[in-house]
C-alpha atoms as a PDB file:
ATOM      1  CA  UNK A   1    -158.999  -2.250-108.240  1.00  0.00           C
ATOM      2  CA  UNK A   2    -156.823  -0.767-110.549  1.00  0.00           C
ATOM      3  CA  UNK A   3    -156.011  -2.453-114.115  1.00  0.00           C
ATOM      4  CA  UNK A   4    -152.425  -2.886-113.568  1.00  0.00           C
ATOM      5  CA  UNK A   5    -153.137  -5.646-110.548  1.00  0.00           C
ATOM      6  CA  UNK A   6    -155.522  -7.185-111.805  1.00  0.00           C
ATOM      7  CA  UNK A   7    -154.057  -8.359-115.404  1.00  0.00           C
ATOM      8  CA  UNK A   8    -151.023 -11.412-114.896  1.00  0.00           C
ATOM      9  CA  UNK A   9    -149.986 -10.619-118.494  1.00  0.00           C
ATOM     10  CA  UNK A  10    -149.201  -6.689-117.037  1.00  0.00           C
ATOM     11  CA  UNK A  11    -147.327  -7.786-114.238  1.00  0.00           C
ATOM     12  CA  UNK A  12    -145.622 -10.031-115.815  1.00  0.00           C
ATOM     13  CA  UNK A  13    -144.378  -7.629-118.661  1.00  0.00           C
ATOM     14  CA  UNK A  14    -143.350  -4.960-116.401  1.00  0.00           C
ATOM     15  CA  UNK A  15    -141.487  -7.100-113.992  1.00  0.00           C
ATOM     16  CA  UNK A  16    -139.655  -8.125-117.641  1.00  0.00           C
ATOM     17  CA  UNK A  17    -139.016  -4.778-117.827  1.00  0.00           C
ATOM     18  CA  UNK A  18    -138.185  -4.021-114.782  1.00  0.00           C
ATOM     19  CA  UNK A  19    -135.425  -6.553-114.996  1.00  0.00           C
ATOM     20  CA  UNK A  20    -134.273  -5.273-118.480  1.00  0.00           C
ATOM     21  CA  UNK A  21    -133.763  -1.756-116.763  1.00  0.00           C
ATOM     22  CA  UNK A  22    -132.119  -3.018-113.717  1.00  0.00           C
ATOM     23  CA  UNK A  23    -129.426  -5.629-116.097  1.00  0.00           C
ATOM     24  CA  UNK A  24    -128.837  -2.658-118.337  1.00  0.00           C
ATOM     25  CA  UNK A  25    -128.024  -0.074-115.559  1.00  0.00           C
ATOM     26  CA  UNK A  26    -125.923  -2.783-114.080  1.00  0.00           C
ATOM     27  CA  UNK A  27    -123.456  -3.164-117.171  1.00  0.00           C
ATOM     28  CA  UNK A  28    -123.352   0.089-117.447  1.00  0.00           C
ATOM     29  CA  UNK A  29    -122.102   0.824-114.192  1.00  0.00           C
ATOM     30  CA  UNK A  30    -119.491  -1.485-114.356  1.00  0.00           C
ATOM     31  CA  UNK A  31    -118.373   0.172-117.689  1.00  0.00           C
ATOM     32  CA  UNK A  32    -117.919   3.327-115.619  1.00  0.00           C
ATOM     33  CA  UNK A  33    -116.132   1.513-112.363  1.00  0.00           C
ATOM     34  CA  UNK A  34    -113.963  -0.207-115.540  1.00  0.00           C
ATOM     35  CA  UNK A  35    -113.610   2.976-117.521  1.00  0.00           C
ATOM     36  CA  UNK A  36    -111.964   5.145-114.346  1.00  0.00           C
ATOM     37  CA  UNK A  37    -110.661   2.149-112.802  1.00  0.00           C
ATOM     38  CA  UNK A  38    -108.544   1.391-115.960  1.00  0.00           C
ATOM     39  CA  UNK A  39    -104.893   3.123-115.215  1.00  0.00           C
ATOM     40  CA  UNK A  40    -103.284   2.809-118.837  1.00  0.00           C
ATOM     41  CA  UNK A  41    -106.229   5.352-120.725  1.00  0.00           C
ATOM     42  CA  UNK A  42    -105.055   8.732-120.297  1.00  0.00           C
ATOM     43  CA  UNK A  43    -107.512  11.803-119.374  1.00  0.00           C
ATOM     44  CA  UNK A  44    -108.731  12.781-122.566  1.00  0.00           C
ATOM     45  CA  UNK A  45    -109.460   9.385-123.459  1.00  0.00           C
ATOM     46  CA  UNK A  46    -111.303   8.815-120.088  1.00  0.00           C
ATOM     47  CA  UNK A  47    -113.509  12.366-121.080  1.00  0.00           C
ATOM     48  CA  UNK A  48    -114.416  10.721-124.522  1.00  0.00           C
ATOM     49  CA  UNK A  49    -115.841   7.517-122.947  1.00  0.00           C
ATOM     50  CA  UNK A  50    -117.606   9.249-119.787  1.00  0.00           C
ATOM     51  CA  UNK A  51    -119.344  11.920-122.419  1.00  0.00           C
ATOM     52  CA  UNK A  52    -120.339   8.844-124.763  1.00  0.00           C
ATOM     53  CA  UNK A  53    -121.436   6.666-121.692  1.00  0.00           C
ATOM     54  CA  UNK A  54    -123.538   9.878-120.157  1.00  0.00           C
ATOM     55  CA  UNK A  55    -125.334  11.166-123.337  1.00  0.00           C
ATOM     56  CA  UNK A  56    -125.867   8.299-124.875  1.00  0.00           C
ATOM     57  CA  UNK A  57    -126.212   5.635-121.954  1.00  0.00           C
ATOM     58  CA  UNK A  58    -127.089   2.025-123.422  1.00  0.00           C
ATOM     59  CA  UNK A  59    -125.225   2.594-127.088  1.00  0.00           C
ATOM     60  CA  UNK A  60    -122.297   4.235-125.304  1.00  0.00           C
ATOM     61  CA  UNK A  61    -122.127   0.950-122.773  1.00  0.00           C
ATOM     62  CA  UNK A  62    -122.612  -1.374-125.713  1.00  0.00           C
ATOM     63  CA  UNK A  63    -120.222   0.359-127.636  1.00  0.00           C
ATOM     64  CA  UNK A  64    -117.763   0.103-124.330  1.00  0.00           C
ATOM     65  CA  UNK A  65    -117.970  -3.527-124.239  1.00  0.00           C
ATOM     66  CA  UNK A  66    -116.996  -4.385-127.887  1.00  0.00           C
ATOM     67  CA  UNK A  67    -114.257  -2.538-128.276  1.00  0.00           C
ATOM     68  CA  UNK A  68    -112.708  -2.459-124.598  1.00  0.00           C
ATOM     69  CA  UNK A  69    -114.256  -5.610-123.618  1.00  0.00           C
ATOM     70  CA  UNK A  70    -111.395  -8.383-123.447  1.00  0.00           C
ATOM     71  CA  UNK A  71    -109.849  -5.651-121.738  1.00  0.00           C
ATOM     72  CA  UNK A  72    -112.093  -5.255-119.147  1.00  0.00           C
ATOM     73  CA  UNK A  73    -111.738  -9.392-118.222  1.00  0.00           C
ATOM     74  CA  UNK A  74    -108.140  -8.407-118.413  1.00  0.00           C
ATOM     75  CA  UNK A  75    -108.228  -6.110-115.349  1.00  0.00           C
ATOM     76  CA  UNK A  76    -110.594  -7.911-113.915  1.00  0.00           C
ATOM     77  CA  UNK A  77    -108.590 -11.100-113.526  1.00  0.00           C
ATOM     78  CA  UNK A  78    -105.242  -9.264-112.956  1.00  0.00           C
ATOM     79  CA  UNK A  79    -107.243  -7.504-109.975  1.00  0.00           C
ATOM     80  CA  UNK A  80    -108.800 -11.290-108.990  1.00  0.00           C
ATOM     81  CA  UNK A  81    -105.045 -12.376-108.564  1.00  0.00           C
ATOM     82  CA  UNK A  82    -103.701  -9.340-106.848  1.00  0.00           C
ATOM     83  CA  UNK A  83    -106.395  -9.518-104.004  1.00  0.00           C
ATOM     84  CA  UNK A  84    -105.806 -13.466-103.795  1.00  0.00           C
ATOM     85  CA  UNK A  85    -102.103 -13.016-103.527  1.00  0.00           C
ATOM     86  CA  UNK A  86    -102.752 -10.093-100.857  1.00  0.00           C
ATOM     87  CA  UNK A  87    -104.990 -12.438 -99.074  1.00  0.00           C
ATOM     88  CA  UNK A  88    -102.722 -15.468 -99.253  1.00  0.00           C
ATOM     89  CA  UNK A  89    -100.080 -13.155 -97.671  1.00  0.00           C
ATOM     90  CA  UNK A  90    -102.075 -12.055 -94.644  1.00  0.00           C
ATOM     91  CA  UNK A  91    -103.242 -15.447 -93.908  1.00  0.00           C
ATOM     92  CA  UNK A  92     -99.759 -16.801 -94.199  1.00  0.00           C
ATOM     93  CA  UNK A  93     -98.453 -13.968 -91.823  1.00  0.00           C
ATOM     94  CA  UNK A  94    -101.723 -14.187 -89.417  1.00  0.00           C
ATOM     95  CA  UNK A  95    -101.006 -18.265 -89.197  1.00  0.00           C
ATOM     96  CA  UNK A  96     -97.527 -17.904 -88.112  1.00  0.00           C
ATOM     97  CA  UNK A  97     -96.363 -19.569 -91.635  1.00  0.00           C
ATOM     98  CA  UNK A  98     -93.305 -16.479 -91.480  1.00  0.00           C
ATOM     99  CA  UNK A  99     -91.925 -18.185 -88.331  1.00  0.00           C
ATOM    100  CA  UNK A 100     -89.264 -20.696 -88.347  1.00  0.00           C
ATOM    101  CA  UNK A 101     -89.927 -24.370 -86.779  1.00  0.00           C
ATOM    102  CA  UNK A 102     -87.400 -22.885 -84.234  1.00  0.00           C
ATOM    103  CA  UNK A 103     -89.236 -19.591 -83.573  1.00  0.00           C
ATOM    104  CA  UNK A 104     -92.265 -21.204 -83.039  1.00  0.00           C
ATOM    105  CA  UNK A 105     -90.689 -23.802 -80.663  1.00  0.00           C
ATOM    106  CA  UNK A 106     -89.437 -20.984 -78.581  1.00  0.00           C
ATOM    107  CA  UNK A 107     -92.336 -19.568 -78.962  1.00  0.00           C
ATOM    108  CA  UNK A 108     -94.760 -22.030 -77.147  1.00  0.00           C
ATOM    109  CA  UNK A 109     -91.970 -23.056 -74.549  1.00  0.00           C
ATOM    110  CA  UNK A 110     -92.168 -18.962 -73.522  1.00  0.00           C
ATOM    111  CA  UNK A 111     -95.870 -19.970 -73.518  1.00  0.00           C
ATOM    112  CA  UNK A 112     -95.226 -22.838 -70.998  1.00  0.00           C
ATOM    113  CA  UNK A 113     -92.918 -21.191 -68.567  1.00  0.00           C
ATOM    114  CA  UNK A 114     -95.139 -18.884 -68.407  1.00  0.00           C
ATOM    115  CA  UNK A 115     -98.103 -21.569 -67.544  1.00  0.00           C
ATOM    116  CA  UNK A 116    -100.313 -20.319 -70.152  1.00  0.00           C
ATOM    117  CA  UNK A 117    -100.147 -23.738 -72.043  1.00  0.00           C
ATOM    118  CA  UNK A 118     -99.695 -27.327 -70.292  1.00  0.00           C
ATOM    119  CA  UNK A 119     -97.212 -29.710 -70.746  1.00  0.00           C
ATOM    120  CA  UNK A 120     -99.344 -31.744 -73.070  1.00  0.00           C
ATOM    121  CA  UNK A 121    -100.141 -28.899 -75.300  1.00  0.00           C
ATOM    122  CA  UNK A 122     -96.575 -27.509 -75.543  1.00  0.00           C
ATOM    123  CA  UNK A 123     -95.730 -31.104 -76.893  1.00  0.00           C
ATOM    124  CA  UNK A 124     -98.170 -30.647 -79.618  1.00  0.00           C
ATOM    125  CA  UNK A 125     -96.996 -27.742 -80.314  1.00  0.00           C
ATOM    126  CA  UNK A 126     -93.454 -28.747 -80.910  1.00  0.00           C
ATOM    127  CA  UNK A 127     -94.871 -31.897 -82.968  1.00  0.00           C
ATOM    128  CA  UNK A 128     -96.662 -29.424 -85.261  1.00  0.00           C
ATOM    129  CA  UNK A 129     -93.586 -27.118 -85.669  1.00  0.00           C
ATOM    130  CA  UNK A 130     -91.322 -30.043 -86.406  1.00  0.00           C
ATOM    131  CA  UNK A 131     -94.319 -32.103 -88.629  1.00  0.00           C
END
């Protein structure tokens, strides 16, 4: 068998390594997604930080993250509350919250002349508009 499968203290060094690689190629993608996802640098600025970030990979990424880094939470929590508020918008328009207590009344009493909805359930209905 070959050397490498045998030894624990190997496999265990070069899954360390393996990890290293895979954490460090994982920050510095996310300086690139944060470098061209960042609106306020201007062109040249975004050139200067891609050529440092491809020639010299972990120093550039380093570099990136101490002097842009509170920056980077910045956007990332101003992006965090843009897609909540987005989401809380479609929910509220997917649960009916745009409708008035009247609307909705009218609503599920179109539902129950047309027999789609019982008696019973158009009395819930109204309950939960009016509650």
């Amino acid at each position: 068998m070959d050397s490498i499968t045998t030894d624990f203290w190997d496999v265990l060094l070069w899954s360390f390594w393996f990890f290293i690689w895979i954490a460090a190629l994982m920050v510095w993608f996310r300086c690139l997604f944060d470098l061209f996802g960042d609106r306020s640098l201007s062109g040249w600025a975004k050139a200067g930080w891609a050529v440092l970030l491809i020639f010299v990979p972990w120093l550039g990424a380093l570099i990136y993250i101490i002097v842009r880094g509170r920056s980077m939470t910045e956007r990332q929590m101003a992006a965090l509350a843009d897609r909540q508020a987005q989401q809380d918008k479609y929910i509220q328009q997917v649960a009916g919250g745009g409708q008035t207590p009247t609307d909705q009344i009218a609503n599920a009493k179109a539902l129950l002349d047309s027999g789609a909805i019982t008696q019973t359930e158009f009395e819930t209905l109204k309950t939960k508009a009016l509650g």
